[in-house]
C-alpha atoms as a PDB file:
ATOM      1  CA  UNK A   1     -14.753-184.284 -24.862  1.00  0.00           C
ATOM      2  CA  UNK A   2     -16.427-184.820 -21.257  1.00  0.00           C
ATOM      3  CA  UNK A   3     -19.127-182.154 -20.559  1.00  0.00           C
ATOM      4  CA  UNK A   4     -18.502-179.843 -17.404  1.00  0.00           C
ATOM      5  CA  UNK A   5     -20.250-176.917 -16.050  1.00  0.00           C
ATOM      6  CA  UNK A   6     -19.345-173.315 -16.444  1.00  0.00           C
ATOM      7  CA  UNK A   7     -19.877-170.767 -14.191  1.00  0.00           C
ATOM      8  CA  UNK A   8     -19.765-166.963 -15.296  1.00  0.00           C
ATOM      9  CA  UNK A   9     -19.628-163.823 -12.429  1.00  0.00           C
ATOM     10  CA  UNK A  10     -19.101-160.776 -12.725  1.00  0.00           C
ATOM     11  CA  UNK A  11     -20.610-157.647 -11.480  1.00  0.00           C
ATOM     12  CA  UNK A  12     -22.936-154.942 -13.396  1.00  0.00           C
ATOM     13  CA  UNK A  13     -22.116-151.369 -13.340  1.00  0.00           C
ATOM     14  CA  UNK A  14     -23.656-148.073 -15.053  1.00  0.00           C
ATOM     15  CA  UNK A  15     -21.016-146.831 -17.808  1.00  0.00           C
ATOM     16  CA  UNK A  16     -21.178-143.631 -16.475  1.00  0.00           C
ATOM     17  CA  UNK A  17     -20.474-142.722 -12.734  1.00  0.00           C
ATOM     18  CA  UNK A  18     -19.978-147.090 -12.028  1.00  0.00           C
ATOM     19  CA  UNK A  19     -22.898-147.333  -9.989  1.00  0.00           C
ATOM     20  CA  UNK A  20     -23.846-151.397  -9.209  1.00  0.00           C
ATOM     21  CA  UNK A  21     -27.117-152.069 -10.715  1.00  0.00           C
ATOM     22  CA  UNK A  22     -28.702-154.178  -7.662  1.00  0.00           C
ATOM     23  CA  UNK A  23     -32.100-156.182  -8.801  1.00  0.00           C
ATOM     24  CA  UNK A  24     -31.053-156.203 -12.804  1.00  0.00           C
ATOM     25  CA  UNK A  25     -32.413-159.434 -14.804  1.00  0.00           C
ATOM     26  CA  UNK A  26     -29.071-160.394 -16.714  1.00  0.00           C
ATOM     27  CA  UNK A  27     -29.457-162.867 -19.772  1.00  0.00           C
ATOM     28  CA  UNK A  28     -26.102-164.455 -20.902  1.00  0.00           C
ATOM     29  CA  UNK A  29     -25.203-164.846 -24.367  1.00  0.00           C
ATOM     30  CA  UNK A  30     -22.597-166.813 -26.663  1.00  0.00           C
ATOM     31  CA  UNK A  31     -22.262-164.871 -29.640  1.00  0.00           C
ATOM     32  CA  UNK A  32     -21.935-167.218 -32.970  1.00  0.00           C
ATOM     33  CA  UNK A  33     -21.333-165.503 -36.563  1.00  0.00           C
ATOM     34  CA  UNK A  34     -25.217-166.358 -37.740  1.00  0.00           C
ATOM     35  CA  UNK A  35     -27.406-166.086 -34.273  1.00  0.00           C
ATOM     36  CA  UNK A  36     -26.463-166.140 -30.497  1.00  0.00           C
ATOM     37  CA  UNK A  37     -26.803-169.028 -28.084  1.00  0.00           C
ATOM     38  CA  UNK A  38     -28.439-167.378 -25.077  1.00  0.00           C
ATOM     39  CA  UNK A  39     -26.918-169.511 -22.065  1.00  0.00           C
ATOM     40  CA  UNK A  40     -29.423-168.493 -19.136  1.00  0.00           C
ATOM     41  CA  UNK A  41     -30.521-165.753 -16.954  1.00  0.00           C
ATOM     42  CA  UNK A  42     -30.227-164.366 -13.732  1.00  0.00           C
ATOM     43  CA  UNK A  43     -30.198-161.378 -11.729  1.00  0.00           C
ATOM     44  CA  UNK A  44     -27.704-158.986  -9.857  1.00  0.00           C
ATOM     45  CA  UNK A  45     -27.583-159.239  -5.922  1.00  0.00           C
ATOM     46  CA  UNK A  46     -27.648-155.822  -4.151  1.00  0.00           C
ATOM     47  CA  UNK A  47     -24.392-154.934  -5.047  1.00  0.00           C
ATOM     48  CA  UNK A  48     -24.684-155.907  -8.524  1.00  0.00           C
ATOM     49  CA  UNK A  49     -23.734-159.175  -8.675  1.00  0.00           C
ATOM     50  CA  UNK A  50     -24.468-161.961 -10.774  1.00  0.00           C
ATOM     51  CA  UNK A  51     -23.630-166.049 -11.106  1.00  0.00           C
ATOM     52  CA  UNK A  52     -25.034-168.015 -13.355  1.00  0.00           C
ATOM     53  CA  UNK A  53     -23.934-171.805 -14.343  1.00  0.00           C
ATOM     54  CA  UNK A  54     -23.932-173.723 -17.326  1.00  0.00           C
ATOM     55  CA  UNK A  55     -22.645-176.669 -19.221  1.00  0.00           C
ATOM     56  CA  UNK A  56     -19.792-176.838 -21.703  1.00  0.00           C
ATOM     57  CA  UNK A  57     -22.723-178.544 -24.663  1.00  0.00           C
ATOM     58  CA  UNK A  58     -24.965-175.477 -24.259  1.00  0.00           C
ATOM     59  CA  UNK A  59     -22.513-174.030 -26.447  1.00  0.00           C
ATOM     60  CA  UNK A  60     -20.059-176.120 -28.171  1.00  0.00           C
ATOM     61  CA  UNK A  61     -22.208-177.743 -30.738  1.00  0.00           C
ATOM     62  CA  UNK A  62     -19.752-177.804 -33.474  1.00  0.00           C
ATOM     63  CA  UNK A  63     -16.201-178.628 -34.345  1.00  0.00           C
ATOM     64  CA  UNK A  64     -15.675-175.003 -34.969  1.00  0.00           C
ATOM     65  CA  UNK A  65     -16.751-173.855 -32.059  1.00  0.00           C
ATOM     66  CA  UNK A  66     -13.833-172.728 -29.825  1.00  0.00           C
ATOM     67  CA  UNK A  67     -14.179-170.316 -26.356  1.00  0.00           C
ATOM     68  CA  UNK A  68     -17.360-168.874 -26.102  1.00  0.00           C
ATOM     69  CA  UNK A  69     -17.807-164.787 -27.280  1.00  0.00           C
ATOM     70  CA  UNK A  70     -20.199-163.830 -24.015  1.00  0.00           C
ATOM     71  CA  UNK A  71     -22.016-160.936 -23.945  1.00  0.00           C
ATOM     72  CA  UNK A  72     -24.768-159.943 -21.229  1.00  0.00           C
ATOM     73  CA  UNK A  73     -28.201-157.900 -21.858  1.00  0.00           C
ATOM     74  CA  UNK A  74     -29.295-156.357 -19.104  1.00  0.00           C
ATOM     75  CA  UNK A  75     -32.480-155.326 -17.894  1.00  0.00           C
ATOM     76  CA  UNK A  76     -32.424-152.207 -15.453  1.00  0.00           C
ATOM     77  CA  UNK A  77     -35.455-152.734 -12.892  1.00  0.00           C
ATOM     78  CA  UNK A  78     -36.068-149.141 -12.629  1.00  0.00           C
ATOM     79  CA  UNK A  79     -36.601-148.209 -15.909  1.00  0.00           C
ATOM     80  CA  UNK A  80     -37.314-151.379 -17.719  1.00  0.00           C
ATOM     81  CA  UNK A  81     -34.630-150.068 -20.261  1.00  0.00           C
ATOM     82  CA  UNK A  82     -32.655-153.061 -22.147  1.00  0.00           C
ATOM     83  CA  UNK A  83     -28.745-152.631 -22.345  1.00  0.00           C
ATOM     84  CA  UNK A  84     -25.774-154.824 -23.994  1.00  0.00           C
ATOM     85  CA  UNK A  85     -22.567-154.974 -22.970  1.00  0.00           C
ATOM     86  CA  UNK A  86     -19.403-155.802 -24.944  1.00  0.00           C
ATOM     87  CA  UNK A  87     -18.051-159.311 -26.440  1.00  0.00           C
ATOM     88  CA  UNK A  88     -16.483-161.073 -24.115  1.00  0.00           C
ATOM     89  CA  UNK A  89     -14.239-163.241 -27.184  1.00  0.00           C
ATOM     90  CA  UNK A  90     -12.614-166.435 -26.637  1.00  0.00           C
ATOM     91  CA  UNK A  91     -13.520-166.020 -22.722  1.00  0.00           C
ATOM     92  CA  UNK A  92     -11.277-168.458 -20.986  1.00  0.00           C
ATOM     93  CA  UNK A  93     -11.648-169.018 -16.648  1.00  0.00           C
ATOM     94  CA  UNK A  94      -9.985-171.463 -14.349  1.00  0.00           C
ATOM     95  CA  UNK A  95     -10.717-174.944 -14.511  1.00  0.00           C
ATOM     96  CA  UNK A  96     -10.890-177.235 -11.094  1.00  0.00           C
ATOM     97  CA  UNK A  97     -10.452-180.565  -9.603  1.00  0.00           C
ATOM     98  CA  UNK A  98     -14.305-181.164  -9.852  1.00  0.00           C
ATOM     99  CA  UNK A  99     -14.517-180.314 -13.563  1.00  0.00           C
ATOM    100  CA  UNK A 100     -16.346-176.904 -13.128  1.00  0.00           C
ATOM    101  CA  UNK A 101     -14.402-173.639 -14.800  1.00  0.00           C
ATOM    102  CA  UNK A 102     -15.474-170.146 -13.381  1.00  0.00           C
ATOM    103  CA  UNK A 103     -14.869-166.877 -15.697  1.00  0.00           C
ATOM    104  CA  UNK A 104     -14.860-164.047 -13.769  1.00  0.00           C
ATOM    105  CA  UNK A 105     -15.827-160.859 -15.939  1.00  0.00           C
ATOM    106  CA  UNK A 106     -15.366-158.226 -12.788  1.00  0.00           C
ATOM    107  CA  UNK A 107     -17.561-155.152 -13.442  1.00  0.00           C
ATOM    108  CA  UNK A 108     -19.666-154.899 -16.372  1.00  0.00           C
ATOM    109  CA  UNK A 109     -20.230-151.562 -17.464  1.00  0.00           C
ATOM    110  CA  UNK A 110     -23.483-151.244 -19.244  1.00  0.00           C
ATOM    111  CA  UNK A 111     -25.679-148.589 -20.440  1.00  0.00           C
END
């Protein structure tokens, strides 16, 4: 199959009360049954935003490899405190014209 590019979005939130975690360092993550392919990192926007591109390959490297199972760790800037959020499984987005498939999560409660 041709490679394309991904690109996951979504936005970070506290579990409790839903504030937007603005200046977070987010690390994206396919989760495999023996180890997790960690896809790349970037960091929420001041409303707790996040984009981050990558290719099909970086995680479909066998024949049993399907969707990717994304989760995000999360690194609050305030407190320096690490948090994961749920599996994403089989994560499926919209594929266009120009070969590039975005996966919006929406919010991503964390903590």
């Amino acid at each position: 199959m041709q490679d394309y590019t991904e690109i996951l979005m979504g936005k970070v939130v506290r579990r409790e009360g839903g504030a937007a975690i603005s200046g977070a360092t987010v690390e994206v993550y396919d989760k495999d049954l023996l180890s997790s392919a960690h896809l790349g990192t970037t960091h929420t926007d001041e409303e707790g935003r996040f984009r981050l591109a990558f290719l099909w390959s970086d995680y479909h490297t066998s024949i049993f490899e399907g969707r990717p199972d994304i989760f995000l760790k999360v690194t609050d800037p305030g407190s320096g405190k690490a948090m994961k959020s749920s599996v994403f499984s089989e994560l499926k987005g919209l594929l266009d014209a120009e070969d590039i498939e975005t996966m919006d999560l929406g919010e991503v409660p964390v903590g």
